[in-house]
PDB file of N, CA and C in Angstrom:
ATOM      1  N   UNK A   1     -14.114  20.994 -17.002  1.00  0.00           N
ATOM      2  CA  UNK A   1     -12.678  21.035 -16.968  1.00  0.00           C
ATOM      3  C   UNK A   1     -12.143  19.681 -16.467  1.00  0.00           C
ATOM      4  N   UNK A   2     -11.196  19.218 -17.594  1.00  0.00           N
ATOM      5  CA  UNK A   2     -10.599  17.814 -16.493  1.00  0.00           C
ATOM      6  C   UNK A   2      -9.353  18.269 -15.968  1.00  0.00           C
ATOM      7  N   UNK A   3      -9.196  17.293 -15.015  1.00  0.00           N
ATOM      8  CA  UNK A   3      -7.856  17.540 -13.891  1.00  0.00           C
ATOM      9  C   UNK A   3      -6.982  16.294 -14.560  1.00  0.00           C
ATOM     10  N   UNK A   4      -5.971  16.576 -14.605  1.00  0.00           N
ATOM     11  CA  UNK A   4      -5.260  15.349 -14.589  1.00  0.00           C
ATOM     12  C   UNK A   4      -3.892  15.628 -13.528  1.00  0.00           C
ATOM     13  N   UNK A   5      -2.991  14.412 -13.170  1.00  0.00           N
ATOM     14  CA  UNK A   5      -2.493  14.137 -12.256  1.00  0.00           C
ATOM     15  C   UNK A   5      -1.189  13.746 -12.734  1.00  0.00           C
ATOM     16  N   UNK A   6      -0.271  14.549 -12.089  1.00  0.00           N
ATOM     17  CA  UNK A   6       1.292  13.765 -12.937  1.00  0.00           C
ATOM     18  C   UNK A   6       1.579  13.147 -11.313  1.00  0.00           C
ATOM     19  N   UNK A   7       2.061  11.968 -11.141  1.00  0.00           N
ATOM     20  CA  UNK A   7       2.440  11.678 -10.003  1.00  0.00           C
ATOM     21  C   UNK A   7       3.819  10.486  -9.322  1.00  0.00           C
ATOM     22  N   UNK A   8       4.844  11.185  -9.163  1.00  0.00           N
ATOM     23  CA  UNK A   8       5.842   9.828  -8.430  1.00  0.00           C
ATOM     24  C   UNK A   8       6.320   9.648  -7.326  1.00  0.00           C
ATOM     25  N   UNK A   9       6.238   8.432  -7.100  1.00  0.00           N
ATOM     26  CA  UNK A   9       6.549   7.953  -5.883  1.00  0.00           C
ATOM     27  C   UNK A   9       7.608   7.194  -5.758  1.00  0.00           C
ATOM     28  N   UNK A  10       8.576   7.006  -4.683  1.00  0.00           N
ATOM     29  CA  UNK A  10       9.693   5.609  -4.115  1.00  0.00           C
ATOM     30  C   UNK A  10       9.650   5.533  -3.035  1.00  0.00           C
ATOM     31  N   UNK A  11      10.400   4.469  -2.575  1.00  0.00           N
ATOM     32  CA  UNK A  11      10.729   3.748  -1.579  1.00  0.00           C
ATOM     33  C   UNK A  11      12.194   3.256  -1.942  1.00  0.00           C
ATOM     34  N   UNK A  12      12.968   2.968  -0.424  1.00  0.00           N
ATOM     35  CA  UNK A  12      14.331   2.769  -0.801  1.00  0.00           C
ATOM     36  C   UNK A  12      14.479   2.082   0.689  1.00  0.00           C
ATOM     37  N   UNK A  13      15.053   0.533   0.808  1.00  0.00           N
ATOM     38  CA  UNK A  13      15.394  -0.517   1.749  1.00  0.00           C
ATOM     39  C   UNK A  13      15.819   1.036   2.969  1.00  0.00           C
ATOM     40  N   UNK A  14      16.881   1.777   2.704  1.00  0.00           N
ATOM     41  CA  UNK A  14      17.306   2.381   3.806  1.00  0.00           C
ATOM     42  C   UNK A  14      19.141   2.172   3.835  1.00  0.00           C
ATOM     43  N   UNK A  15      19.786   2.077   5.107  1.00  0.00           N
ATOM     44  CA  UNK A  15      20.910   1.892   5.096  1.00  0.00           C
ATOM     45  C   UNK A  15      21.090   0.927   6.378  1.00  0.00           C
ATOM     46  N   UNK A  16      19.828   0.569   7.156  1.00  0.00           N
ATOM     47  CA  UNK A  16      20.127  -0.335   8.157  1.00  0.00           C
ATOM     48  C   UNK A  16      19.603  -1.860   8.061  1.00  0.00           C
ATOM     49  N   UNK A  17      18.562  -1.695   7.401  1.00  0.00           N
ATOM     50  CA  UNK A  17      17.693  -3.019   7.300  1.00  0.00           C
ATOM     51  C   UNK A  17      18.257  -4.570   6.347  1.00  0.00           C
ATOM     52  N   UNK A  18      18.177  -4.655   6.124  1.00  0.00           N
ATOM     53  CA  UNK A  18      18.563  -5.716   4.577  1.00  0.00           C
ATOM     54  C   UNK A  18      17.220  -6.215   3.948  1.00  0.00           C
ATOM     55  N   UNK A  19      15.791  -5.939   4.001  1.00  0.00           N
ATOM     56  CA  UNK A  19      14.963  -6.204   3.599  1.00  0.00           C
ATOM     57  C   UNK A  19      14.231  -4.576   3.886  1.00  0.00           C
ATOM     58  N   UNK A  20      13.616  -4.425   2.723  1.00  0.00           N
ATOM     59  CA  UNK A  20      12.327  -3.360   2.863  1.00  0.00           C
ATOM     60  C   UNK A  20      11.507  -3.577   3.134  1.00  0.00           C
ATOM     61  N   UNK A  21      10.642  -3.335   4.442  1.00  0.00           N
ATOM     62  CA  UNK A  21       9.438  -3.592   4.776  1.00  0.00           C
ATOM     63  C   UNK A  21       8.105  -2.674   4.397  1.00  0.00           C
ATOM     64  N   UNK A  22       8.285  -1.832   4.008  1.00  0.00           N
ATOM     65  CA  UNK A  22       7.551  -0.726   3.426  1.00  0.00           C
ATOM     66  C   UNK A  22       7.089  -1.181   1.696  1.00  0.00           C
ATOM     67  N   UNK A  23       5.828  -0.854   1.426  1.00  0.00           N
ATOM     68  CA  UNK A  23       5.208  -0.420   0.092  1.00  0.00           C
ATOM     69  C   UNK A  23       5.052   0.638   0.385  1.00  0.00           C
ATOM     70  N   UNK A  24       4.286   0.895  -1.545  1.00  0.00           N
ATOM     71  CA  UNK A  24       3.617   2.060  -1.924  1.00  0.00           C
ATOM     72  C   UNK A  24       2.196   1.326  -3.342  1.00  0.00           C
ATOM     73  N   UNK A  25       0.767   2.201  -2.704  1.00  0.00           N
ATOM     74  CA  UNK A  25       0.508   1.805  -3.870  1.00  0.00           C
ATOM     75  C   UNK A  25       0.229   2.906  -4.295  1.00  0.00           C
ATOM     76  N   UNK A  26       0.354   2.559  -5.958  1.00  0.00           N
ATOM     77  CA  UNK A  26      -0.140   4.158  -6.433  1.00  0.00           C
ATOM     78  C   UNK A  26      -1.410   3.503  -7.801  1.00  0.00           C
ATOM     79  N   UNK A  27      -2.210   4.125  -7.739  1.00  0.00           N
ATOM     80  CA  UNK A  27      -3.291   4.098  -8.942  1.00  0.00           C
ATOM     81  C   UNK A  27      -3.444   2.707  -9.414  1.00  0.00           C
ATOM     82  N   UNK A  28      -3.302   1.889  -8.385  1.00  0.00           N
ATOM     83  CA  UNK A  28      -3.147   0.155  -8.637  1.00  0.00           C
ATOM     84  C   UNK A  28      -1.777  -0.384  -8.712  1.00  0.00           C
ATOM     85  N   UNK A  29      -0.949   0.140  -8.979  1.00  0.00           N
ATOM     86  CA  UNK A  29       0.521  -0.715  -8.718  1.00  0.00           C
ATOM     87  C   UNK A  29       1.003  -0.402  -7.535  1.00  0.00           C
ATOM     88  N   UNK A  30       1.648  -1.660  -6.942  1.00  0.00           N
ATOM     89  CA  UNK A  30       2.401  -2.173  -5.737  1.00  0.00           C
ATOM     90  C   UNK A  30       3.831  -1.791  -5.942  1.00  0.00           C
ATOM     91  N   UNK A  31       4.876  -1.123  -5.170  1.00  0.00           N
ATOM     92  CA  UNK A  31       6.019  -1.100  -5.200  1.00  0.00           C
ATOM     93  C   UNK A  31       6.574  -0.945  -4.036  1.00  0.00           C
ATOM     94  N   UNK A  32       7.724  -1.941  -3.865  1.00  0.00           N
ATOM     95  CA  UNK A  32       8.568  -2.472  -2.485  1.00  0.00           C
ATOM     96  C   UNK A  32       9.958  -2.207  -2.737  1.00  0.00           C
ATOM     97  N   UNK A  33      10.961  -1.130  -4.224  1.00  0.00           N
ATOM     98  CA  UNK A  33      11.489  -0.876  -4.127  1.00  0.00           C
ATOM     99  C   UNK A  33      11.669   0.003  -5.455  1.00  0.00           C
ATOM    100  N   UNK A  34      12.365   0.792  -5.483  1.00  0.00           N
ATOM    101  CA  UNK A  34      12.233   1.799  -6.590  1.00  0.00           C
ATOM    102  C   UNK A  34      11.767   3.406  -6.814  1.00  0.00           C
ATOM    103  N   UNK A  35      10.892   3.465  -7.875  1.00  0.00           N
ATOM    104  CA  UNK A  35      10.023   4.665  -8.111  1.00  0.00           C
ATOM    105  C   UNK A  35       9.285   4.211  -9.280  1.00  0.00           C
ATOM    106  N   UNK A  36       8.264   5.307  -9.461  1.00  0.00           N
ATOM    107  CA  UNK A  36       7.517   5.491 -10.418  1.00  0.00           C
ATOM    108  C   UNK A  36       7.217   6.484 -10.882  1.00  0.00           C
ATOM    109  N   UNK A  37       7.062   7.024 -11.979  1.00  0.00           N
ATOM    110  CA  UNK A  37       6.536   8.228 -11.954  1.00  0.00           C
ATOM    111  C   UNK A  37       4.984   7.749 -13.340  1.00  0.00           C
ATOM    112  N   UNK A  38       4.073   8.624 -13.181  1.00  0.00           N
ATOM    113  CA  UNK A  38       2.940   8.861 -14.005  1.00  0.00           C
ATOM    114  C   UNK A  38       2.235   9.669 -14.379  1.00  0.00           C
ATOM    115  N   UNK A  39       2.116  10.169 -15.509  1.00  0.00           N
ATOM    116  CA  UNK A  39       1.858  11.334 -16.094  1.00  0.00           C
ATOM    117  C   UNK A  39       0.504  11.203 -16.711  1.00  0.00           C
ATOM    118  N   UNK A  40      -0.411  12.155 -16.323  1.00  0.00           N
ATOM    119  CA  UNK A  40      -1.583  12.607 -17.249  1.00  0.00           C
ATOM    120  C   UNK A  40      -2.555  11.612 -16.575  1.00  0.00           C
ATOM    121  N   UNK A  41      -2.694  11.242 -15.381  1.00  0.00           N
ATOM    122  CA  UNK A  41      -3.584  10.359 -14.580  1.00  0.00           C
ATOM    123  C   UNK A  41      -4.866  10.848 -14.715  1.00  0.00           C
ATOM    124  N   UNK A  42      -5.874  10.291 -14.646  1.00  0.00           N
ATOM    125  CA  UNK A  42      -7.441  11.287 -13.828  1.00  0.00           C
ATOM    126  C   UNK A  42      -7.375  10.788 -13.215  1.00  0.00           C
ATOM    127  N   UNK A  43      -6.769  10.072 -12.028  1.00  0.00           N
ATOM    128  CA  UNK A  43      -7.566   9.686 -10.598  1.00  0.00           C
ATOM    129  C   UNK A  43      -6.089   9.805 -10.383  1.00  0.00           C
ATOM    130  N   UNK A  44      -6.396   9.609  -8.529  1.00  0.00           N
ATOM    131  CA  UNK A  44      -5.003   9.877  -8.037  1.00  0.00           C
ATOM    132  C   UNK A  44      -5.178   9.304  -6.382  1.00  0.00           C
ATOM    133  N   UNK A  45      -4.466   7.361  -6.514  1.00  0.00           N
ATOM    134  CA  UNK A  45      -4.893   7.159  -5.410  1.00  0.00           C
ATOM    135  C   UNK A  45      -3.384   6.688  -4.790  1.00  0.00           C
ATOM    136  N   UNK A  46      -3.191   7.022  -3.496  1.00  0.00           N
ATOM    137  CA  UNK A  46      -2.153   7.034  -3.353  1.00  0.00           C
ATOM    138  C   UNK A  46      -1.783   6.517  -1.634  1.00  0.00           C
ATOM    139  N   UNK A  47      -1.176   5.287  -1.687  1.00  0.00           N
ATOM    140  CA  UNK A  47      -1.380   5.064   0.144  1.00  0.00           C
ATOM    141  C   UNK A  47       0.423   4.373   0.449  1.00  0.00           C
ATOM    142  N   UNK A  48       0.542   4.406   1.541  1.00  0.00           N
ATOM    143  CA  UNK A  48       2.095   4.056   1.815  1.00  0.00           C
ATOM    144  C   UNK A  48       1.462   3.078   3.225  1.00  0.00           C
ATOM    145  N   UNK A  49       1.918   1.977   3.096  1.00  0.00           N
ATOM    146  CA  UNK A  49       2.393   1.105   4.191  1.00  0.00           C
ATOM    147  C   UNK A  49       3.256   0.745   4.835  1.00  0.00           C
ATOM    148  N   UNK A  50       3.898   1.222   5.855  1.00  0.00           N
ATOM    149  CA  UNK A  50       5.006   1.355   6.700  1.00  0.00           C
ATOM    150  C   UNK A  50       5.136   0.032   7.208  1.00  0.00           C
ATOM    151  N   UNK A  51       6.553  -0.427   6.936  1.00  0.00           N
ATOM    152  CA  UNK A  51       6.454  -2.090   7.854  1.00  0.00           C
ATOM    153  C   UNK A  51       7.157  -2.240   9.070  1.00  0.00           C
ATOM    154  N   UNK A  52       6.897  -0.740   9.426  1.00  0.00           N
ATOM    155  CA  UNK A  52       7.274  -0.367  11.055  1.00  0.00           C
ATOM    156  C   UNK A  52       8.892  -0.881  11.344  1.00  0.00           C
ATOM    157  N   UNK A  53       9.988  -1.074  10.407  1.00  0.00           N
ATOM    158  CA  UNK A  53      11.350  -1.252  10.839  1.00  0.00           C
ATOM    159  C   UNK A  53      11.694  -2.095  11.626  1.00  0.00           C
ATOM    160  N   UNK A  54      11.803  -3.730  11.136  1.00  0.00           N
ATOM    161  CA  UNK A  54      12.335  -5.045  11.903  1.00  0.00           C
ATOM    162  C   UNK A  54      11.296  -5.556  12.397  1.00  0.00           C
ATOM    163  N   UNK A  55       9.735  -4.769  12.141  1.00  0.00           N
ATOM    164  CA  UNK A  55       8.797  -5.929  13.227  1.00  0.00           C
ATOM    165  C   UNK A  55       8.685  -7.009  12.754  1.00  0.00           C
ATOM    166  N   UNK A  56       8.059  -8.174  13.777  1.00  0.00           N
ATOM    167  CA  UNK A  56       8.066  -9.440  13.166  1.00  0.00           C
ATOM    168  C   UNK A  56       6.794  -9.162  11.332  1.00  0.00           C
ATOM    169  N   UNK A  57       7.465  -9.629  10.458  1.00  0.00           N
ATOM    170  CA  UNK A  57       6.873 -10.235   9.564  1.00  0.00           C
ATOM    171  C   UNK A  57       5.825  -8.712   9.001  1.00  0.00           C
ATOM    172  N   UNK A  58       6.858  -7.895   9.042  1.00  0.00           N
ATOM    173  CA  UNK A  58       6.332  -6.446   8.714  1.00  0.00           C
ATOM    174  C   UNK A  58       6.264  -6.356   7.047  1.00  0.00           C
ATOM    175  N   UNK A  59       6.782  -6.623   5.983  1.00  0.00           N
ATOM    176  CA  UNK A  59       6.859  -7.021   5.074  1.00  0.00           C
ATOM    177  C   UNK A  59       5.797  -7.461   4.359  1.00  0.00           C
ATOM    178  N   UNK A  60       5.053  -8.796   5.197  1.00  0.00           N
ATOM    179  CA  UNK A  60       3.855  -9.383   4.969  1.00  0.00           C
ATOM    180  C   UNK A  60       3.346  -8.473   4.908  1.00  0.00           C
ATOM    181  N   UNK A  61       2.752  -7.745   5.971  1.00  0.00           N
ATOM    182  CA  UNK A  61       1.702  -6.767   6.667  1.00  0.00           C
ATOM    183  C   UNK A  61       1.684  -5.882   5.756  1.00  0.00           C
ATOM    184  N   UNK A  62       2.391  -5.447   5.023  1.00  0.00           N
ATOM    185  CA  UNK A  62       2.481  -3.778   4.174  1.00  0.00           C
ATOM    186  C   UNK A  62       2.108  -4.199   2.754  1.00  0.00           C
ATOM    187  N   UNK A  63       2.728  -5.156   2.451  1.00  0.00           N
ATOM    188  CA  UNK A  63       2.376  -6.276   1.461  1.00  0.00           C
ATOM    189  C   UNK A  63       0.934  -6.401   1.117  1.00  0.00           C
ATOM    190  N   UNK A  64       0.335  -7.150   2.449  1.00  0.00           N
ATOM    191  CA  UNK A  64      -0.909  -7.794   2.188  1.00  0.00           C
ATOM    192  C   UNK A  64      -1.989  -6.524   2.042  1.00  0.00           C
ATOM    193  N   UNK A  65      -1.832  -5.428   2.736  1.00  0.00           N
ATOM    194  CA  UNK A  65      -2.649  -4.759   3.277  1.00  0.00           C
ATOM    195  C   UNK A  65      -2.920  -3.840   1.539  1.00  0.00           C
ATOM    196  N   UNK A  66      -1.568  -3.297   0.916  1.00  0.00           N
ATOM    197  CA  UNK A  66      -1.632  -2.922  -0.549  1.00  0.00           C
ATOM    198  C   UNK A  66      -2.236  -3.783  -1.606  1.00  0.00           C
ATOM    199  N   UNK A  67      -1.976  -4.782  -1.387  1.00  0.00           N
ATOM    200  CA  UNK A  67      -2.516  -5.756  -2.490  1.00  0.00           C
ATOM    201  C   UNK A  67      -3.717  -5.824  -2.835  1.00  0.00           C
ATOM    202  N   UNK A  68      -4.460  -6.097  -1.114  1.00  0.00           N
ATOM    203  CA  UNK A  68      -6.104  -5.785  -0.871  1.00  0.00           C
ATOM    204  C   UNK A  68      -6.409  -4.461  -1.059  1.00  0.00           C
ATOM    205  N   UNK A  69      -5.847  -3.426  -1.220  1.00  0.00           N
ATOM    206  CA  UNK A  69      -6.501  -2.676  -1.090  1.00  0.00           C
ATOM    207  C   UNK A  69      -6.754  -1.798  -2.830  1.00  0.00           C
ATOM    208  N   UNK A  70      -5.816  -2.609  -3.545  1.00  0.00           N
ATOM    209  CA  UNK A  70      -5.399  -2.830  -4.795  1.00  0.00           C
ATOM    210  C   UNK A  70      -7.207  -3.249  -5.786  1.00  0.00           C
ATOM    211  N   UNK A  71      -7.272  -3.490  -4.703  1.00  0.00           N
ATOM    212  CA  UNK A  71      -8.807  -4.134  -5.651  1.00  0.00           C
ATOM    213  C   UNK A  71      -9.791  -3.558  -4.900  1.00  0.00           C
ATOM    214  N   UNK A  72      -9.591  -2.564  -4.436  1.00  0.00           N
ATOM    215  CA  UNK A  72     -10.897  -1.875  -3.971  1.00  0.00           C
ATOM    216  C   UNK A  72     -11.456  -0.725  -5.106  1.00  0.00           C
ATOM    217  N   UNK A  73     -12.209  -1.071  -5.799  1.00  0.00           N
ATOM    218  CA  UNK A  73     -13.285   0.032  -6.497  1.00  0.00           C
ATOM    219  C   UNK A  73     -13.484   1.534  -6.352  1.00  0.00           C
ATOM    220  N   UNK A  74     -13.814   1.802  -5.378  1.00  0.00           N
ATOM    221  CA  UNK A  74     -14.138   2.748  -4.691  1.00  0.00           C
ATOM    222  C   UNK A  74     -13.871   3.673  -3.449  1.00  0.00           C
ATOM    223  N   UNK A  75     -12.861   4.336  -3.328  1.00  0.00           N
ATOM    224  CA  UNK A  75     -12.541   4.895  -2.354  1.00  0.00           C
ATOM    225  C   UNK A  75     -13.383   5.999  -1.927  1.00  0.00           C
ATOM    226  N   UNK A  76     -14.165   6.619  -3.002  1.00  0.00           N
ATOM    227  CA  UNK A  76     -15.384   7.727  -2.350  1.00  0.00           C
ATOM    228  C   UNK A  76     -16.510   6.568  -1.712  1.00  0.00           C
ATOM    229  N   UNK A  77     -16.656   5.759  -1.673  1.00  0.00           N
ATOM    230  CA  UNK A  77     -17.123   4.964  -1.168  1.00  0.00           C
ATOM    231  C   UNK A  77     -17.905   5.446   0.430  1.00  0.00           C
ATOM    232  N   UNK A  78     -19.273   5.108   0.590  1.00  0.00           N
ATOM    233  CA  UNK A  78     -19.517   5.630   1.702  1.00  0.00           C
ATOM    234  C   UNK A  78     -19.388   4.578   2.872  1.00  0.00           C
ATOM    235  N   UNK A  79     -19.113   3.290   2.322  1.00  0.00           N
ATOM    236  CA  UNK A  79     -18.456   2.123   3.287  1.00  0.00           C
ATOM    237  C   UNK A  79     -17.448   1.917   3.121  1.00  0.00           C
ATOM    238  N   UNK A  80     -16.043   2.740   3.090  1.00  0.00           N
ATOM    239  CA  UNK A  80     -15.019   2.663   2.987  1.00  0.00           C
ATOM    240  C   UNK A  80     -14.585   2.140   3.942  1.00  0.00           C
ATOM    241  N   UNK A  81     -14.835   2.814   4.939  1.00  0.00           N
ATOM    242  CA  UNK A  81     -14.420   2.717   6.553  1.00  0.00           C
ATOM    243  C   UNK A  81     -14.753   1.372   6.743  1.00  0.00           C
ATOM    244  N   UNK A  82     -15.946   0.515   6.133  1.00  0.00           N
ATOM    245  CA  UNK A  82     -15.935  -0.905   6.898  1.00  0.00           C
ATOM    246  C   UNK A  82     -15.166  -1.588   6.250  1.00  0.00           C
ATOM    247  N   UNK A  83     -15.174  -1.671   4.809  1.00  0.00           N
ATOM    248  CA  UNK A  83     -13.964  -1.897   3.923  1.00  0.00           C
ATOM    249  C   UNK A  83     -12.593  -1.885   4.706  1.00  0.00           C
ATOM    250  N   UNK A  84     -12.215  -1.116   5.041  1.00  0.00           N
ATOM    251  CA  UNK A  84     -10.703  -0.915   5.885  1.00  0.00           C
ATOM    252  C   UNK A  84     -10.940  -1.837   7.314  1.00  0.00           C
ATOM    253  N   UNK A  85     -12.091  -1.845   8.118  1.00  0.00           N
ATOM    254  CA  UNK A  85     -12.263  -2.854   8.925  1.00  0.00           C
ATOM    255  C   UNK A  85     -12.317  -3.696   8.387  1.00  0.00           C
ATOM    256  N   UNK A  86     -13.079  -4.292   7.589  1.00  0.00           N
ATOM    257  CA  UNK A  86     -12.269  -5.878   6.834  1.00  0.00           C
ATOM    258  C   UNK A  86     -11.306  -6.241   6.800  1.00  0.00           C
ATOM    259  N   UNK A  87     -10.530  -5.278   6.091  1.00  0.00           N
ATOM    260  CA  UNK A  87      -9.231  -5.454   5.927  1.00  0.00           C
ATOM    261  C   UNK A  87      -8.660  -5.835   6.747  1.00  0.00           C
ATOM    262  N   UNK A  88      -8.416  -5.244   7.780  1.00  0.00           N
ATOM    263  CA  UNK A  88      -8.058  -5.378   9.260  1.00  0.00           C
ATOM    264  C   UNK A  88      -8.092  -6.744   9.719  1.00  0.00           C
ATOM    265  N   UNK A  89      -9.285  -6.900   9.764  1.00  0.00           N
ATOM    266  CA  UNK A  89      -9.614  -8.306  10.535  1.00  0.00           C
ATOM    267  C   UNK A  89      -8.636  -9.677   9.392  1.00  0.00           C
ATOM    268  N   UNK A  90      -8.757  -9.390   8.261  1.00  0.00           N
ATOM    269  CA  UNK A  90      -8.068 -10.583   6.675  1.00  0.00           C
ATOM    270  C   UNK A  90      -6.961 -10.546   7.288  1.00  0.00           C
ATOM    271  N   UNK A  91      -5.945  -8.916   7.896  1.00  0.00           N
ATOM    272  CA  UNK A  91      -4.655  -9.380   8.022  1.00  0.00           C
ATOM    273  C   UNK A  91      -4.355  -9.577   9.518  1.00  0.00           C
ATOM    274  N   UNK A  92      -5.605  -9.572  10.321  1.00  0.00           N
ATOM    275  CA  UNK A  92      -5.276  -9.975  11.738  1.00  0.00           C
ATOM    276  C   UNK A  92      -5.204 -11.310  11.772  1.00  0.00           C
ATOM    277  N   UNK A  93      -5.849 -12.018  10.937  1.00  0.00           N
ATOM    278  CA  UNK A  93      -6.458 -13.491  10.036  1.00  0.00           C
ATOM    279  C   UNK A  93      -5.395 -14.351   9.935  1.00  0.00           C
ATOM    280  N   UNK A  94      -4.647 -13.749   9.042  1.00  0.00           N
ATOM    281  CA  UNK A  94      -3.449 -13.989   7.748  1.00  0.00           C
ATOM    282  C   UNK A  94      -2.579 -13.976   8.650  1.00  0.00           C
ATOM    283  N   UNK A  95      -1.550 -13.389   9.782  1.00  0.00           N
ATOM    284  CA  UNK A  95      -1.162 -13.021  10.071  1.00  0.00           C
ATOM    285  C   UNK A  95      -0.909 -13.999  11.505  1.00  0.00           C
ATOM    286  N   UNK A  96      -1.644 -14.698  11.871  1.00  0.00           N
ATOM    287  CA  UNK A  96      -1.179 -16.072  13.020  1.00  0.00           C
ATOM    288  C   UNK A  96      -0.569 -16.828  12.455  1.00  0.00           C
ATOM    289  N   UNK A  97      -0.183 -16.644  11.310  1.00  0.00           N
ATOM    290  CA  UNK A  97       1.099 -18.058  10.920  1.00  0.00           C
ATOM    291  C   UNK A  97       2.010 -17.298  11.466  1.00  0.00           C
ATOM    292  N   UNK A  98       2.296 -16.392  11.753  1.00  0.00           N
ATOM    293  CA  UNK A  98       3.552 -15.346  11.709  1.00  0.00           C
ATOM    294  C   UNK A  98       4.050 -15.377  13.620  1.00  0.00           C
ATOM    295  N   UNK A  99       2.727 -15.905  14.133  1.00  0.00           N
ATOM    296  CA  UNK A  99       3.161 -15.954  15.641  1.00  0.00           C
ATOM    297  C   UNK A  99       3.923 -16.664  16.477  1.00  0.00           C
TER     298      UNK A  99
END
């Protein structure tokens, strides 16, 4: 039996901010304002990055963290978890210009 996946997502700046600091990725695309919707998927990967509301250079952070994670292969992955520690450390990395 296959499964398939209808799936949409948005994000919306808000009413206080003037920049959105928040993504979304869904099944490989990045979005920082809008929606999407997608129909008849087989996979269904789906993550939200919060840019925590005015922090310094939160934007970057939600940004960078989707992008990378945009090219990850494998989320059943049984080194996922160090995968995401990588990550971590690229945008702890990336992230001293911002200090």
């Amino acid at each position: 039996m296959r499964v398939e996946f209808n799936i949409s997502a948005f994000t919306h700046i808000g009413t206080i901010r003037e920049l959105n600091q928040d993504h979304i990725l869904v099944n490989g695309m990045v979005l920082n304002e809008g929606e999407i919707h997608l129909i008849g998927q087989d996979s269904c990967f789906c993550f939200v990055a919060d840019g925590v509301g005015g922090n310094k250079a939160g934007e970057f952070a939600s940004h960078f963290v989707l992008e990378k994670l945009k090219l990850e292969a494998d989320f059943s992955s049984p080194y996922i978890e160090q995968s995401f520690r990588e990550l971590n450390e690229q945008l702890l990395s990336a992230s001293t210009r911002f200090l």
